[in-house]
Protein backbone atom coordinates (compact mmCIF):
# COMPACT_ATOMS: atom_id res chain seq x y z
CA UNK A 1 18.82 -21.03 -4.05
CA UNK A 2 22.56 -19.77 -3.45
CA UNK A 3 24.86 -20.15 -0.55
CA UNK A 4 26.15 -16.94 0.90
CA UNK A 5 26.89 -13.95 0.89
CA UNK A 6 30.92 -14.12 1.25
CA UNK A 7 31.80 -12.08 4.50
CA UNK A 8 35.68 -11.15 5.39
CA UNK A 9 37.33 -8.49 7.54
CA UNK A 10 37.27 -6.03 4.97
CA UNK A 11 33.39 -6.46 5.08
CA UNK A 12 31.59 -3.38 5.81
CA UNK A 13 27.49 -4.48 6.70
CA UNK A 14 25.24 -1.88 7.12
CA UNK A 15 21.70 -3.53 8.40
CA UNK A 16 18.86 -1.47 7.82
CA UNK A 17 15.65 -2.22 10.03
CA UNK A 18 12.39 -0.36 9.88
CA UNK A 19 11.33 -1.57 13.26
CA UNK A 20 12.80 -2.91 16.60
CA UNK A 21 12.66 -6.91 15.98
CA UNK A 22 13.45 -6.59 12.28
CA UNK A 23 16.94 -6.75 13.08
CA UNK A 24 16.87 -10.29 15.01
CA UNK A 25 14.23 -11.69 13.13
CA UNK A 26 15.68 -10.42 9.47
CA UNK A 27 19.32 -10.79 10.46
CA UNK A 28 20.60 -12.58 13.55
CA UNK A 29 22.14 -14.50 11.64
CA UNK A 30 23.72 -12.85 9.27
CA UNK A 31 25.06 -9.95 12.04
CA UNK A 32 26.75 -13.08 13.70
CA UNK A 33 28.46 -14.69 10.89
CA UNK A 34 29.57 -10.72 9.64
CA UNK A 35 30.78 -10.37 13.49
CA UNK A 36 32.51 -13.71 13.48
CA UNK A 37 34.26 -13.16 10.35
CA UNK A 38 35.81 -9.44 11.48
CA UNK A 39 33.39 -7.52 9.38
CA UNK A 40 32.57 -3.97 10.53
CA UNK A 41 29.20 -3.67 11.14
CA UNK A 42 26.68 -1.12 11.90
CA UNK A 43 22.86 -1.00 12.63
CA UNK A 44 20.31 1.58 11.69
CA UNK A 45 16.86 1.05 13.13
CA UNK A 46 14.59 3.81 11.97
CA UNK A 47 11.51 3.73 13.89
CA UNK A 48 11.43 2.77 17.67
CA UNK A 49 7.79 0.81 17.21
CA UNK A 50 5.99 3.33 19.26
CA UNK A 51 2.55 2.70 17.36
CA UNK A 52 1.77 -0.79 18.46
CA UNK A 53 -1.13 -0.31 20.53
CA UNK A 54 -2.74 -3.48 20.95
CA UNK A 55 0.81 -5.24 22.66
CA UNK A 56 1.02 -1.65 24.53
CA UNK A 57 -2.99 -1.94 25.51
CA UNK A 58 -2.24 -5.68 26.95
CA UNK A 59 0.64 -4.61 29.08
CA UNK A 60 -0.32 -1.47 30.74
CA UNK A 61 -3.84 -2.39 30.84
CA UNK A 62 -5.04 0.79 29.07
CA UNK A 63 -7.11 1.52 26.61
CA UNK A 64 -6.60 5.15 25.19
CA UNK A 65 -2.85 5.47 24.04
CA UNK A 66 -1.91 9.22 24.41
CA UNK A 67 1.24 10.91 23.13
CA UNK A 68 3.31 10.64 26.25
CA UNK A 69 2.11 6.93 26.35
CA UNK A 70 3.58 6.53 22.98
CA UNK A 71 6.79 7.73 23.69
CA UNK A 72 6.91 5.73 26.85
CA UNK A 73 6.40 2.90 24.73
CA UNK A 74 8.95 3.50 22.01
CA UNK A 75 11.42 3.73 24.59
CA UNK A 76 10.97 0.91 26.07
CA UNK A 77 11.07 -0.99 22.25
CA UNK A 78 14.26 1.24 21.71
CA UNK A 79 16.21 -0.55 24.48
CA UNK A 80 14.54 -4.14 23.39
CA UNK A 81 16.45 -3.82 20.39
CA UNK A 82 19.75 -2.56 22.03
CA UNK A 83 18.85 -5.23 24.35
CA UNK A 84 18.67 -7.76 21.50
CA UNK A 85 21.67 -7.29 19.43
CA UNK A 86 24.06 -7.04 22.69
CA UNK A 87 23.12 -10.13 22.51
CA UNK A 88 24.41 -11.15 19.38
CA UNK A 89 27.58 -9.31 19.63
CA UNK A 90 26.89 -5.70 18.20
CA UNK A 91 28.22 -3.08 20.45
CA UNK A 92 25.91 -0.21 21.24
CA UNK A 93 28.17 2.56 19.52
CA UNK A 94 27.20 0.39 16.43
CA UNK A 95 23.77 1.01 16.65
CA UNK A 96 21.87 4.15 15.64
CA UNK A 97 18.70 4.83 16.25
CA UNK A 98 16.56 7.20 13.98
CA UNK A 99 13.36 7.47 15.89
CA UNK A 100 11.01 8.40 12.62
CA UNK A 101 7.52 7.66 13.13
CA UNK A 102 6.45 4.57 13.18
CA UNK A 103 3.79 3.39 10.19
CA UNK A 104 4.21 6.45 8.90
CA UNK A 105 7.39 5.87 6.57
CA UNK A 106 5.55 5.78 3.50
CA UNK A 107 4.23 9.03 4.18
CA UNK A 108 7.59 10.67 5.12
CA UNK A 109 8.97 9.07 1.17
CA UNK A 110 6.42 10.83 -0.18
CA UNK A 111 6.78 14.69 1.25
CA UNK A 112 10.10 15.31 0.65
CA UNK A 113 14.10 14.25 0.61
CA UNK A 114 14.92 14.79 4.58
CA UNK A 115 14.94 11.25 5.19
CA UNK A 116 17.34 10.18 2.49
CA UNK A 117 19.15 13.38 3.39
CA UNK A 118 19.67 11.12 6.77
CA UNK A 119 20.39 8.10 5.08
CA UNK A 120 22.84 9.83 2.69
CA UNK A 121 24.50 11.27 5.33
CA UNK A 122 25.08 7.55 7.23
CA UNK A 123 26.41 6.09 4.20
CA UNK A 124 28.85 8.35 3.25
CA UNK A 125 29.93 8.24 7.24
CA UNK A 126 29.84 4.63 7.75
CA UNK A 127 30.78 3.44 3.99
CA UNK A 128 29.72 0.65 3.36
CA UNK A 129 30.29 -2.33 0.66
CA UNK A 130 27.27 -4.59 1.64
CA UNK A 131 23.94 -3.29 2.88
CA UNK A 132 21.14 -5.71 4.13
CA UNK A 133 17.50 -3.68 4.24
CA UNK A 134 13.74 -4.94 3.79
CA UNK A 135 13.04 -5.79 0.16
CA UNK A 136 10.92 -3.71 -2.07
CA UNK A 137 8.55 -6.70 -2.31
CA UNK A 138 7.57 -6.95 1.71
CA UNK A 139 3.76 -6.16 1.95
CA UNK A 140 4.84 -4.21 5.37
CA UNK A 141 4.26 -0.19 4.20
CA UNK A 142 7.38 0.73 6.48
CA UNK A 143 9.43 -2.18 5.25
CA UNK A 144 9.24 -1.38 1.47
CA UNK A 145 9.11 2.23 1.84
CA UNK A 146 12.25 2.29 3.68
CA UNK A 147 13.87 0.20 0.74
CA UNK A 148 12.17 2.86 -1.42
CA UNK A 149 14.81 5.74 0.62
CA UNK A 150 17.32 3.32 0.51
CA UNK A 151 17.40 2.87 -3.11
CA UNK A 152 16.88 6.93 -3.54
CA UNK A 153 19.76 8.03 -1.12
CA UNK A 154 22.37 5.15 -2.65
CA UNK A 155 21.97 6.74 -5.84
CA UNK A 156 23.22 9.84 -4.75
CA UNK A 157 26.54 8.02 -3.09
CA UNK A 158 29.67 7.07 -4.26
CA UNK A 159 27.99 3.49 -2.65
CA UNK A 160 25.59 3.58 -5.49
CA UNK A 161 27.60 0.28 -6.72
CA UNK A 162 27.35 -1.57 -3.32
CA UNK A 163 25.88 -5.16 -2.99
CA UNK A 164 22.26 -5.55 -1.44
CA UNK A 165 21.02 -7.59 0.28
CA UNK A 166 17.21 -8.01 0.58
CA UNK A 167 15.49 -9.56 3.23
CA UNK A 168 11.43 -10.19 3.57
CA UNK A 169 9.82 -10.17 6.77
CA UNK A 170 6.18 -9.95 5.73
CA UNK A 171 5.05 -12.10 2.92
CA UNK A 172 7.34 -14.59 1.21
CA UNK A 173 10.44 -15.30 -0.60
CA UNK A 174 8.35 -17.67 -3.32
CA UNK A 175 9.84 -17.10 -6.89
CA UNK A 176 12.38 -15.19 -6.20
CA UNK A 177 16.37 -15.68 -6.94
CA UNK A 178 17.82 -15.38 -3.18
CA UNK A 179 21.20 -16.24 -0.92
CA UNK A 180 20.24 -18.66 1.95
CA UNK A 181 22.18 -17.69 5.13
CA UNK A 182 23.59 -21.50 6.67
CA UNK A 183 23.51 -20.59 10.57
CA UNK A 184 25.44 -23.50 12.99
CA UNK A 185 23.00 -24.69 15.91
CA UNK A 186 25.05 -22.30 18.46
CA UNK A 187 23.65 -19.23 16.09
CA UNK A 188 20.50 -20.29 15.79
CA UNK A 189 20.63 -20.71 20.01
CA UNK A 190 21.45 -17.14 20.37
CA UNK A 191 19.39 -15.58 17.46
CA UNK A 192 16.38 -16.79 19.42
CA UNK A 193 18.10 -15.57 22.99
CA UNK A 194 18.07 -12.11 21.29
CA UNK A 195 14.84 -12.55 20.22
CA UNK A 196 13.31 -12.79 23.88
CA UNK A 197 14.80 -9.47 24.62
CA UNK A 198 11.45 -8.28 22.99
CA UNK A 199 9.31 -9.13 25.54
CA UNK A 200 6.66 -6.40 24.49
CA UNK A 201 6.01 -8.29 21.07
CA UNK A 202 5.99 -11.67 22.28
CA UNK A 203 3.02 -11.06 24.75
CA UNK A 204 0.67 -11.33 21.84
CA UNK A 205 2.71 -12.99 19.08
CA UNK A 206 5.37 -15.43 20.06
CA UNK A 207 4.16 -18.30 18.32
CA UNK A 208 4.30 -15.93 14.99
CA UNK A 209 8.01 -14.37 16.01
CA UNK A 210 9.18 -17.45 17.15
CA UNK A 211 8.17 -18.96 13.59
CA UNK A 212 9.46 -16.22 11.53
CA UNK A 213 13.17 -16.06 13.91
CA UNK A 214 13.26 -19.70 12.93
CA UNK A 215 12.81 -19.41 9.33
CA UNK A 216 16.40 -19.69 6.99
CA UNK A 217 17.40 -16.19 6.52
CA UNK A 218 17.35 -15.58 2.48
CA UNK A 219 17.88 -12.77 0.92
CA UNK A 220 17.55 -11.45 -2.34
CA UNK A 221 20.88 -10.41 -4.20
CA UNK A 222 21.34 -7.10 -6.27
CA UNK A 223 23.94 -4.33 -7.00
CA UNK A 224 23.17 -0.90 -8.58
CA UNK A 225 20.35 -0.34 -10.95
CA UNK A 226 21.49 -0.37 -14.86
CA UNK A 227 21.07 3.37 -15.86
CA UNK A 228 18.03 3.99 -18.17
CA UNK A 229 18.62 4.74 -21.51
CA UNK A 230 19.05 8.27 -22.82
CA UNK A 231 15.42 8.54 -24.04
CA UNK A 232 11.71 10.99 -22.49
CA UNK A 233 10.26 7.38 -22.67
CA UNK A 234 10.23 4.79 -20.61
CA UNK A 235 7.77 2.26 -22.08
CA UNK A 236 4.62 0.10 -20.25
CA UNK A 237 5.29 -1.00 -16.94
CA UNK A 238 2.37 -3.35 -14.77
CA UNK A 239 2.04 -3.03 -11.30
CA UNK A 240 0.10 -6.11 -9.26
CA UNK A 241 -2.78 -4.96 -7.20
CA UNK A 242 -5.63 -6.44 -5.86
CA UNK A 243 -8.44 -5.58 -8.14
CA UNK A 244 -11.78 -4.78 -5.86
CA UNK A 245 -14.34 -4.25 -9.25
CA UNK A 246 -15.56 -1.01 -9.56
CA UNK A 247 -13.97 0.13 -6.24
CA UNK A 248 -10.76 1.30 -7.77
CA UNK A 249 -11.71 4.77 -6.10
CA UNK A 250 -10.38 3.67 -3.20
CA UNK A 251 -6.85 3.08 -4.02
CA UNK A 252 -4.01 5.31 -5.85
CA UNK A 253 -1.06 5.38 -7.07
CA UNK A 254 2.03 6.55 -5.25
CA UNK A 255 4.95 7.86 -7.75
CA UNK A 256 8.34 8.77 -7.18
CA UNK A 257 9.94 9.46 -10.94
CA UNK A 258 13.85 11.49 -11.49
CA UNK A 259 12.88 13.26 -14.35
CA UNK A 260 15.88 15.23 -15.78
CA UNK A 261 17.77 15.47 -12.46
CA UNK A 262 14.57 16.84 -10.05
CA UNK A 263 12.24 14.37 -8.06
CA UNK A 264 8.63 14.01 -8.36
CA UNK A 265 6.41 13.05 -5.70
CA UNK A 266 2.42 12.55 -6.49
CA UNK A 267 -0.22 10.56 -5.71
CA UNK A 268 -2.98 9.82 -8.82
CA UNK A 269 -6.15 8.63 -8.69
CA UNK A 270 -7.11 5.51 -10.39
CA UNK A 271 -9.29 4.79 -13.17
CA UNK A 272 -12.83 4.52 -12.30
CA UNK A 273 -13.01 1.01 -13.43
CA UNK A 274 -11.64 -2.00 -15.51
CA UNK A 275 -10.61 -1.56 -18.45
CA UNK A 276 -10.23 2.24 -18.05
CA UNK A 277 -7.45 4.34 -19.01
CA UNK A 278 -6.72 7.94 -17.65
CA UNK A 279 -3.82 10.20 -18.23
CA UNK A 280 -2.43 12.48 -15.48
CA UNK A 281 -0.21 15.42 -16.73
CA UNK A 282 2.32 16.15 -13.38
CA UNK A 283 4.31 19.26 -13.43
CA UNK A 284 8.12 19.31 -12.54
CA UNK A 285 10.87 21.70 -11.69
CA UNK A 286 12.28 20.41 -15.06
CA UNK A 287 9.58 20.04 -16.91
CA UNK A 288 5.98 18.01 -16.86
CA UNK A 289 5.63 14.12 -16.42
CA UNK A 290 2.81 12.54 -18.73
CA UNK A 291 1.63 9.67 -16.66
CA UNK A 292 -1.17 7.15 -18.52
CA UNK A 293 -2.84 4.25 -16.14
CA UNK A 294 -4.65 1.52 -17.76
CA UNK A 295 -6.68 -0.49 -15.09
CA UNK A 296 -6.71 -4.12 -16.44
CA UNK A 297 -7.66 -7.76 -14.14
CA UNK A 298 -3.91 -8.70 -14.09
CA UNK A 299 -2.61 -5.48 -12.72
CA UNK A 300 -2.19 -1.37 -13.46
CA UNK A 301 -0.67 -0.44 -16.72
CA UNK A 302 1.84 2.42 -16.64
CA UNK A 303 3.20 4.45 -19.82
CA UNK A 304 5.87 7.25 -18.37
CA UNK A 305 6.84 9.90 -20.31
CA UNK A 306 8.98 13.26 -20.14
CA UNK A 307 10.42 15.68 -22.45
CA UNK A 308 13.81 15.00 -20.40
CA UNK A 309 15.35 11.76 -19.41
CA UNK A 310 13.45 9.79 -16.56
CA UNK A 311 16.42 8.62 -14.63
CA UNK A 312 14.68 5.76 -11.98
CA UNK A 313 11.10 5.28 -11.22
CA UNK A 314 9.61 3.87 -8.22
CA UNK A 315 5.59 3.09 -7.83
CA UNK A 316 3.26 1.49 -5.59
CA UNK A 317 -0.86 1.19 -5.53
CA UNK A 318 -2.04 2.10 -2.26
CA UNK A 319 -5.32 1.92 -0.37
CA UNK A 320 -7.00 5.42 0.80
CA UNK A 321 -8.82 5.67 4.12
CA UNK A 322 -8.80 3.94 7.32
CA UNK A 323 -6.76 1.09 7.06
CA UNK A 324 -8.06 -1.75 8.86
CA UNK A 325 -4.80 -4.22 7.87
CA UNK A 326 -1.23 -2.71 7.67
CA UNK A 327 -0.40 -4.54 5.09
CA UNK A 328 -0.12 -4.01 0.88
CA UNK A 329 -1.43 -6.07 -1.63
CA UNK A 330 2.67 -5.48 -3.39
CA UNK A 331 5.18 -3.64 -2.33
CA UNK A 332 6.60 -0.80 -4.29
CA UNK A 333 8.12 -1.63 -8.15
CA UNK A 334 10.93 0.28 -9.32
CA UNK A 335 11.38 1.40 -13.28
């Protein structure tokens, strides 16, 4: 484990959290010792939190959360979080808030561009040289998916080079290279001030937050993707997954592939079983995308392949249905 990162007044941090709290409990830290060392700084939080019933449920002693109730609720999470980093220095024309729908940022990756059109556009404003998001490893759908835009709209930037800097909320940091953020007592102090500011989230889980706002902040350390090579193959790739026997039905696999300059956006079934392999022909704009899963104990087998260059690849396994937990078994992998 690494000290760092190295922050200066030429510094320019852009912290991206999916949800109101993310930002204290991901990077309190690290938005005070950018702050302290003259960095410019700027925070995008892209859902306001507005499907949290149970919290919601306790409070207004309710049961049935309607629309308007919703919004009512986001609100109120909106100014937590405005609430929150006043508190640990960020000035509110530093914050932006994107309001996209909370647990639903997986869905939003896969139906189109707009919302790395809106990231795009916030890079190239803001420009940035550091930028500290969720990894693509945190089992929260909303966390890795919006590393998943991240990683999409950054390639399409003159940014594309910048430093990352990813942080896990939801699972663990275990195996993993990573930068461990050394906060003073004072920081520490005031990261957990800010915390309280989100009242509506520690009604039912302070013991948890209080936990995780404690925790080191680490973060994994990465620049740009290396380019593929120039080739309509990109070779096996193995995606983790919790295998469930002969229930592989109820799970797919979520695809985002470049192939020769135009994005692809599927979902594919599974094989039936173990041991199975299907192939799934995908058509393109530029062409069609042979995709071959192999279902195996250890994890999914993937074999892309393209008559034209497959610039990045990004996958996930996902369940189908009612989802009873929020989170993943894995977060998305990227080719």
């Amino acid at each position: 484990m690494s000290q760092g990162p190295d922050l200066g007044s030429s510094t320019r941090l852009l912290v991206v959290a999916p949800h109101p709290d993310d930002e204290t409990l991901a990077t309190g830290g690290l938005i005070q010792e950018a702050l302290s060392a003259g960095a410019h700084l700027r925070v995008v939080i892209l859902t306001d939190g507005d499907n949290n019933p149970w919290p919601q449920r306790w409070i207004e002693k309710r049961w049935r959360i309607d629309a308007e109730a919703r919004v009512r609720w986001g609100a109120r999470r909106r100014g937590e979080a405005t609430t929150a980093l006043s508190r640990l220095g960020v000035a509110a024309h530093d914050i932006r808030h994107f309001g996209w729908p909370d647990q639903g940022l997986t869905a939003l990756l896969m139906r189109d561009s707009q919302c790395e059109d809106r990231l795009v556009a916030e890079i190239l404003d803001f420009a940035p040289d550091l930028i500290a998001a969720p990894s693509l490893a945190d089992r929260h759908p909303d966390h890795n998916a919006a590393r998943a835009m991240l990683e999409l709209a950054l390639a399409r930037t003159p940014q594309a080079s910048c430093r990352r800097l990813g942080f896990v909320v939801h699972g663990t940091m275990i195996g993993r290279e990573c930068l461990a953020l050394a906060t003073n007592e004072e920081q520490v102090r005031i990261k957990q001030q800010a915390l309280q500011a989100h009242a509506s989230q520690l009604v039912l889980s302070r013991k948890r937050m209080t936990r995780i706002c404690g925790r080191i902040e680490q973060f994994e350390s990465s620049g740009a993707q290396s380019a593929p090579a120039a080739t309509a193959h990109q070779g096996d790739w193995q995606i983790p997954y919790r295998h469930s026997g002969l229930r592989l039905h109820r799970r797919a696999l979520y695809l985002i592939a470049e192939v020769g300059g135009q994005m692809i956006r599927t979902r594919l079934p599974l094989p039936r079983s173990l041991a199975c392999a299907v192939t799934h022909t995908v058509p393109g704009d530029r062409g069609l995308l042979t995709v071959q899963l192999h279902a195996a104990v250890d994890g999914l087998r993937i074999n892309l392949a393209s008559e034209y260059v497959i610039h990045q690849a990004f996958a996930k396994v996902q369940r189908l249905g009612p989802r009873i937990l929020i989170y993943d078994d894995a977060g998305w992998m990227r080719k």
